[in-house]
Protein backbone atom coordinates (compact mmCIF):
# COMPACT_ATOMS: atom_id res chain seq x y z
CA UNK A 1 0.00 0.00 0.00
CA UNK A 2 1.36 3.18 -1.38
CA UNK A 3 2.86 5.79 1.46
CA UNK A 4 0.22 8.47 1.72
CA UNK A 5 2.90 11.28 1.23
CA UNK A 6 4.53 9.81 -2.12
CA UNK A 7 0.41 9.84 -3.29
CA UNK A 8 0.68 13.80 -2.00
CA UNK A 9 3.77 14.27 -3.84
CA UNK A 10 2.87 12.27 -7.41
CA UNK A 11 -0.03 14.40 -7.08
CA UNK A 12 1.85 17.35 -6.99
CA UNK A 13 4.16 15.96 -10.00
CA UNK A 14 0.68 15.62 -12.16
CA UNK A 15 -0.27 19.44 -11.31
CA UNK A 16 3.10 20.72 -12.13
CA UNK A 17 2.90 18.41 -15.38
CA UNK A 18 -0.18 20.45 -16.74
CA UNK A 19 1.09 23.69 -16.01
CA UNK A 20 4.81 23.00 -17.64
CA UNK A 21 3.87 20.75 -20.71
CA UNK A 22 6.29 17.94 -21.38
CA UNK A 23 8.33 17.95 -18.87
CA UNK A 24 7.75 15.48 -16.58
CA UNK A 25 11.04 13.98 -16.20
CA UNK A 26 12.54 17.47 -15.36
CA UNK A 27 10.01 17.92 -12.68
CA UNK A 28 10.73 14.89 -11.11
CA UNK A 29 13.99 15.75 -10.86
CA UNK A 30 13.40 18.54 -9.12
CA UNK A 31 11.16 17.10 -6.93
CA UNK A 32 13.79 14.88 -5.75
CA UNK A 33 16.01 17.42 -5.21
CA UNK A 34 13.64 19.17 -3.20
CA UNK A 35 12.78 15.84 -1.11
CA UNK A 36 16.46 15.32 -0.83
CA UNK A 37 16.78 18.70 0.94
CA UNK A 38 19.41 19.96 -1.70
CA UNK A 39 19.33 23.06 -3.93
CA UNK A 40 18.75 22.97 -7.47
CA UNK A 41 20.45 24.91 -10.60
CA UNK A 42 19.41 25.63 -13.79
CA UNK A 43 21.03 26.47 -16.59
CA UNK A 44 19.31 27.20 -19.36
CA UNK A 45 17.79 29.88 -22.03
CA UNK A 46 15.50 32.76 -21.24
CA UNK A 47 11.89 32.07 -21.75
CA UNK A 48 12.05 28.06 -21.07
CA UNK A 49 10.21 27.89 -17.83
CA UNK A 50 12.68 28.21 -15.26
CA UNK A 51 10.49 31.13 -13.33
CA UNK A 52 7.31 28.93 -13.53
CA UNK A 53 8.62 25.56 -12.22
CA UNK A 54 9.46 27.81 -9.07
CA UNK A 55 6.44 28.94 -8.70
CA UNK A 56 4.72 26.12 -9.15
CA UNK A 57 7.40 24.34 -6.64
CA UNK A 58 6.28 26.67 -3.75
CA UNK A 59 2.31 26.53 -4.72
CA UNK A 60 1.91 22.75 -4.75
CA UNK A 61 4.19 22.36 -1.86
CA UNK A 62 3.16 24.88 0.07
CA UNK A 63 5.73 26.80 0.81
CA UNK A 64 6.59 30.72 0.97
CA UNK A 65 8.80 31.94 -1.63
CA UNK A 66 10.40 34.91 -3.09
CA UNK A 67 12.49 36.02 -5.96
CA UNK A 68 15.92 37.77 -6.39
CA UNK A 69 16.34 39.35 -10.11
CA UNK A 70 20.84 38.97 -9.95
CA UNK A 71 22.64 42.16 -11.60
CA UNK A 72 25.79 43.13 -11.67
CA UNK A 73 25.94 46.23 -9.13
CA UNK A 74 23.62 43.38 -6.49
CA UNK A 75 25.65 43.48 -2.82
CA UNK A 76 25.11 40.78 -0.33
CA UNK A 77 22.86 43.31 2.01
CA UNK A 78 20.39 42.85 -1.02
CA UNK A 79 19.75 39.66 -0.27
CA UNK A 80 21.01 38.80 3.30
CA UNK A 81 19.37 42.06 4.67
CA UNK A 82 20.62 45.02 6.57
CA UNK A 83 20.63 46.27 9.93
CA UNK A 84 19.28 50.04 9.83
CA UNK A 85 19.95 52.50 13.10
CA UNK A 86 16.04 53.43 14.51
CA UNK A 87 16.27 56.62 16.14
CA UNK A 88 13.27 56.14 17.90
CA UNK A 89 14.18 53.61 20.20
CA UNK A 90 18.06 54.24 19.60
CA UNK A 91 19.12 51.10 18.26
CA UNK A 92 19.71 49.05 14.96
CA UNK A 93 16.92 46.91 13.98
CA UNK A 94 17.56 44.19 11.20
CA UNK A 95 15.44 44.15 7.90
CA UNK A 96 15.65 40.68 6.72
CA UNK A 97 16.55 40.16 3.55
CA UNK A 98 14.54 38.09 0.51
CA UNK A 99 16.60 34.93 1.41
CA UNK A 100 14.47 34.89 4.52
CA UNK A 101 11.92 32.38 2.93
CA UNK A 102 11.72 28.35 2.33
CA UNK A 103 11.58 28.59 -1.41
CA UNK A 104 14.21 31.47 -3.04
CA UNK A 105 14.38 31.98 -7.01
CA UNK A 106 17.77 33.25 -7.49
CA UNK A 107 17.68 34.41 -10.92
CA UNK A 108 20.48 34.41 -13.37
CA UNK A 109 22.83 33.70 -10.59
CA UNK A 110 26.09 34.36 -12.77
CA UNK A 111 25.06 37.69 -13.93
CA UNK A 112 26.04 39.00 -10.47
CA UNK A 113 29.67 39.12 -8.98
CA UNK A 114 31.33 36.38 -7.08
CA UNK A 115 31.27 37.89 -3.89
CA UNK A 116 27.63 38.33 -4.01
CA UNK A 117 27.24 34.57 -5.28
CA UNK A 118 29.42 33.40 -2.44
CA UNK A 119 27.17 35.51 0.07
CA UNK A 120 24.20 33.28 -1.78
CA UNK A 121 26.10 29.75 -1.26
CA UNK A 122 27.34 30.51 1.99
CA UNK A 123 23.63 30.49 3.41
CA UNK A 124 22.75 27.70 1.06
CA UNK A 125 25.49 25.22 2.83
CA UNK A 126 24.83 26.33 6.67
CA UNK A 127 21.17 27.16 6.74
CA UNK A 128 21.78 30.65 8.59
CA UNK A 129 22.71 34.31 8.31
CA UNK A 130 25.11 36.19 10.41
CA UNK A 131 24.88 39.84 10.00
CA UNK A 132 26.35 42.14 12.83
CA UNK A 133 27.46 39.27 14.95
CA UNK A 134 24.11 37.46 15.48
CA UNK A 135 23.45 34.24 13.72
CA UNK A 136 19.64 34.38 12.34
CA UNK A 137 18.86 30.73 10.73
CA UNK A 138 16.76 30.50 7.67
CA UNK A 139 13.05 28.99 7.58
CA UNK A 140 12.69 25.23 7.01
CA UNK A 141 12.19 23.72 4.65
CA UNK A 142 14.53 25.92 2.75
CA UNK A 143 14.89 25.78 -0.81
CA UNK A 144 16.79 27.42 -3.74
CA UNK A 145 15.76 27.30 -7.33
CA UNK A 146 19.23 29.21 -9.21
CA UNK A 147 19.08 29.67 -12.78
CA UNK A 148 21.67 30.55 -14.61
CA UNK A 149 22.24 31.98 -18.26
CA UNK A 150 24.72 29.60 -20.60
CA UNK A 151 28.05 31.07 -20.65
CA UNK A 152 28.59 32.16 -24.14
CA UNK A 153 25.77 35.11 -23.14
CA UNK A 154 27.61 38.40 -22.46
CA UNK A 155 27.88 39.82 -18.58
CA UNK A 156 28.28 36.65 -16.90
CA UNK A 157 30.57 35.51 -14.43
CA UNK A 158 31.07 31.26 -13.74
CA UNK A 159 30.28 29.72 -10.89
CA UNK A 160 33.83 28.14 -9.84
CA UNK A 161 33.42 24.56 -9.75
CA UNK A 162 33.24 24.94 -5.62
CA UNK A 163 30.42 26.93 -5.55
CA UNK A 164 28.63 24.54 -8.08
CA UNK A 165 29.65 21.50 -6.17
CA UNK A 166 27.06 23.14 -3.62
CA UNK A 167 23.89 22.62 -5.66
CA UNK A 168 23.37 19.10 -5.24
CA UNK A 169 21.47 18.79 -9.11
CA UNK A 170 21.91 20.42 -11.79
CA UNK A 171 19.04 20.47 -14.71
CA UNK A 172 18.31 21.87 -18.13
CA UNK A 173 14.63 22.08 -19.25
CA UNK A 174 15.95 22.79 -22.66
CA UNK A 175 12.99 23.49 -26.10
CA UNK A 176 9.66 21.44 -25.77
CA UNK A 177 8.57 18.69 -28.16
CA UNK A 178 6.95 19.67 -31.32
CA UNK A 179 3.47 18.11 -29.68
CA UNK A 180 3.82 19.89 -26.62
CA UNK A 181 4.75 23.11 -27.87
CA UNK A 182 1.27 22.77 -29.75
CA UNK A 183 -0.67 21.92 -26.44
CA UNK A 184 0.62 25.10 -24.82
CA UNK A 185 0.33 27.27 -28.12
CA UNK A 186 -3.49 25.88 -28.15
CA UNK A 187 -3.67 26.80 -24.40
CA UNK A 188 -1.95 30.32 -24.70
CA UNK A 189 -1.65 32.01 -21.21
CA UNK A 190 -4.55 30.44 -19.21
CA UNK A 191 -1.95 29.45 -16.85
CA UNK A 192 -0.70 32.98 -14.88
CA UNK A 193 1.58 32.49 -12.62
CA UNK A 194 -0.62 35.19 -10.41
CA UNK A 195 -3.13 31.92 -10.20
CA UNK A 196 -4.09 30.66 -7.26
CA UNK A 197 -2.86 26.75 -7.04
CA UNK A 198 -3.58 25.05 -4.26
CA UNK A 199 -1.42 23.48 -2.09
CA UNK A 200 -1.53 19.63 -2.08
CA UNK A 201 1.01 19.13 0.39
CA UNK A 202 2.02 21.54 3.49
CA UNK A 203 5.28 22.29 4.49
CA UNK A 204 5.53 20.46 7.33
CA UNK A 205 4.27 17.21 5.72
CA UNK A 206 6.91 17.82 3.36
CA UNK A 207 9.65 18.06 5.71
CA UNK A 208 8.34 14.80 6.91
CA UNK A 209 8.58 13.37 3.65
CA UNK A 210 12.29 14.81 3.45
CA UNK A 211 13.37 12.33 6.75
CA UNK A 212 11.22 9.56 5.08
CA UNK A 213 13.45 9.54 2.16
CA UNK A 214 17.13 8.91 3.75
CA UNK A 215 15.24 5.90 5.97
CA UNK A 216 15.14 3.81 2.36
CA UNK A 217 17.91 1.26 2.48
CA UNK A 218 21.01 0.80 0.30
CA UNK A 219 22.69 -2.59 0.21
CA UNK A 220 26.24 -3.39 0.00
CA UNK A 221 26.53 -3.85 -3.52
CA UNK A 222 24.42 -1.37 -4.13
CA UNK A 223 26.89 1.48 -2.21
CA UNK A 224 29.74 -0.56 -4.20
CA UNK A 225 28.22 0.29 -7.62
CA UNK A 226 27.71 4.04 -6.39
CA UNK A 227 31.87 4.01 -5.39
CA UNK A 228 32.62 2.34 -8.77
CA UNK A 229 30.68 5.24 -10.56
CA UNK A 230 32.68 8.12 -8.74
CA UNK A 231 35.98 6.29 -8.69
CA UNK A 232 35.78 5.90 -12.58
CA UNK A 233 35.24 9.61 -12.87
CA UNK A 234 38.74 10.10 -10.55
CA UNK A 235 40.78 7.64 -12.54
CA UNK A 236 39.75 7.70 -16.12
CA UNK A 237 41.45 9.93 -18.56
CA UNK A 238 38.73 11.12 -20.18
CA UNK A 239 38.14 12.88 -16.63
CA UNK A 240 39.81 15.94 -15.59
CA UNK A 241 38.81 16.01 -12.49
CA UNK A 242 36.09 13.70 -10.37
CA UNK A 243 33.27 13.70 -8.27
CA UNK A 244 34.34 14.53 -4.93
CA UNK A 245 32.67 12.57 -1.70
CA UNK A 246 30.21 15.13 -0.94
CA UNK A 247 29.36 14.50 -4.54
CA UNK A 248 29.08 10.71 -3.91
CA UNK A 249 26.56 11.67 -0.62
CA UNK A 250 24.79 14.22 -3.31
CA UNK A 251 24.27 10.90 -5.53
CA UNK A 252 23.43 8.33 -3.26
CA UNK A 253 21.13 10.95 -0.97
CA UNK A 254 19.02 11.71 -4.58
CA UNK A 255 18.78 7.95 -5.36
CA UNK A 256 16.96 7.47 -2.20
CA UNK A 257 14.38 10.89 -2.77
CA UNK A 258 13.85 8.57 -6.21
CA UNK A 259 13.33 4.94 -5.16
CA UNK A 260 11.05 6.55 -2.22
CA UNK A 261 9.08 8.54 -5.29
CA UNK A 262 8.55 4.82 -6.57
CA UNK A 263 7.58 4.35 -3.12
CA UNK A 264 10.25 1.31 -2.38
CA UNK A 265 12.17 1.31 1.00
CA UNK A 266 15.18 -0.15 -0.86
CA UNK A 267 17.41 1.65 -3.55
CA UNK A 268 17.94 -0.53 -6.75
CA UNK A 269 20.45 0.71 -9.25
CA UNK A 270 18.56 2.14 -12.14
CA UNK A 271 17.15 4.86 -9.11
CA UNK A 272 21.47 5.60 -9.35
CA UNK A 273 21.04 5.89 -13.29
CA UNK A 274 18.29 7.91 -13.41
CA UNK A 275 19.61 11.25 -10.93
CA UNK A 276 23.02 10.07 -12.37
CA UNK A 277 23.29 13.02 -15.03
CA UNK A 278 21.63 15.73 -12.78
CA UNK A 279 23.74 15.32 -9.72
CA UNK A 280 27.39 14.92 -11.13
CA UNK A 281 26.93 16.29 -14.47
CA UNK A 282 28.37 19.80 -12.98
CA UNK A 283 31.11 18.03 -10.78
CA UNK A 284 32.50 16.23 -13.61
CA UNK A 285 34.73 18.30 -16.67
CA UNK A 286 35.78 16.27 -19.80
CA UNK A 287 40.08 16.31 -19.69
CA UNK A 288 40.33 18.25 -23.00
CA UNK A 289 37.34 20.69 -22.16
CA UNK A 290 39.52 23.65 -21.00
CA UNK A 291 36.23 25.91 -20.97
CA UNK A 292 34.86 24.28 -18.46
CA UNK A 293 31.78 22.82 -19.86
CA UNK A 294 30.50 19.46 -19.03
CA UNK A 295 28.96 16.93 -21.57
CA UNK A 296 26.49 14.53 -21.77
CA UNK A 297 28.81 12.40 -23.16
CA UNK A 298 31.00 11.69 -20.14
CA UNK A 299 27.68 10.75 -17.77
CA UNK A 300 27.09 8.00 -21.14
CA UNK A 301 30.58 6.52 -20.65
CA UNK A 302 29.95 6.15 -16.82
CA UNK A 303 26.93 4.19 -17.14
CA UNK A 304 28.17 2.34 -19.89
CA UNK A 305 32.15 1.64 -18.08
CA UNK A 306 30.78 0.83 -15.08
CA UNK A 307 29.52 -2.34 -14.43
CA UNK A 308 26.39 -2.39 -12.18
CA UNK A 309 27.43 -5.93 -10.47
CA UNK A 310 31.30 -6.15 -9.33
CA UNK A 311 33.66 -8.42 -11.91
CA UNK A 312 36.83 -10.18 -10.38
């Protein structure tokens, strides 16, 4: 008998999957990431959705969100908040800042500088603030949704490969299929994001839902096969560099969020293969890709390298 929550949450998977057409497997992903308490980026093209997955994110789950619009003269007190001297009662008095919410759309991440990104990441990885000496945590369940423009667009600066090892997936909706481009062109803009959608889940079933997911069991051989994956990616020489241990967590951690989502209590290996390309696809760089882009191509050699049973 199904779990009630994973029938809340494949619920909330079929609403999202009529508002953004054809992209189920994308929103699945980012489901998972979401149950697997992680951070998502998204790198993509202007106009592809990025905006109203968010929304949708923090309607069906029921969450509070806001959104940052990154430029390039942002400072950290834009989104951290700032601490403002009130002469009335002769003291400072802190103005949170938009981070202060459970679901945050960073947009276009890398058009801002890195010291503002790294203000960003740094409350991303400890779940707080500190501003003026006091230590102000974030609301939970929090979430952050970063999008981020593809490189070759002018006024960008890169996330260094240590601030994207902190997004534990990475996802590109990319151009719809010819038949659902149709659907929505049929549709137009019923869908406004200023709708009301209701919430099918709260937030505190959700962060349920979130322990739920790391109770699913992984065998032996399954943790083997996960260890074979990211020790192929530090020895081949196809590899310049590989997925670091927090990167083998990141994998093993969204495998779980995915068998759970099938609602089994036990990881099998095609849950690995399926969040395989979205968690280490931005922790992995091909050895003659000196630009730093990652490809497709080197997730397909992992899965088809590694063996999913040990040999020898």
């Amino acid at each position: 008998m199904a779990d009630v929550r994973v029938k809340q949450i494949r619920q909330a998977c079929e609403r999202l999957d009529q508002i953004i057409l054809g992209k189920s497997q994308q929103i699945r992903l980012a489901v998972t990431c979401l149950l697997s308490s992680g951070h998502l980026l998204i790198e993509d093209l202007p106009g592809m959705g990025k905006t109203t997955l968010a929304h949708g994110l923090a309607s069906v789950f029921g969450l509070n969100d806001s959104r940052i619009q990154f430029t390039s003269d942002m400072l950290p007190a834009d989104i951290l908040g700032v601490s403002i001297f009130d002469q009335e009662n002769g003291r400072f008095v802190f103005h949170p800042g938009p981070i202060f919410t459970q679901l945050l759309l960073a947009d276009e991440i890398n058009r801002t500088t890195p010291k503002t990104q790294s203000a960003l990441l740094e409350a991303m990885e400890e779940g707080q603030v500190t501003q003026d000496g006091e230590t102000r945590y974030l609301p939970q369940p929090f979430f952050v949704i970063a999008t981020q423009n593809p490189l070759t667009q002018f006024g960008t600066f890169p996330l260094p490969e240590s601030q994207l090892d902190r997004f534990l997936m990475r996802i590109n909706l990319g151009y719809p299929s010819a038949e659902a481009e149709r659907a929505l062109l049929k549709r137009g803009d019923q869908y406004s994001r200023r709708d009301p959608i209701d919430a099918v889940i709260s937030s505190a079933e959700l962060a349920e839902a979130q322990k739920a997911c790391q109770t699913v069991h992984a065998s032996a051989d399954l943790i083997d096969y996960v260890q074979r994956l990211v020790q192929y990616t530090r020895e081949a020489d196809s590899f310049s560099y590989g997925v670091s241990p927090r990167g083998a967590l990141a994998l093993l951690r969204c495998a779980k969020s995915w068998a759970w989502l099938d609602d089994r209590q036990h990881v099998v290996p095609e849950d690995v293969q399926h969040v395989l390309e979205a968690v280490v696809g931005h922790r992995i760089r091909a050895a003659e890709d000196m630009a730093g882009h990652t490809s497709s191509r080197l997730v397909n050699e992992l899965l088809t390298s590694v063996d999913v049973m040990a040999t020898g």
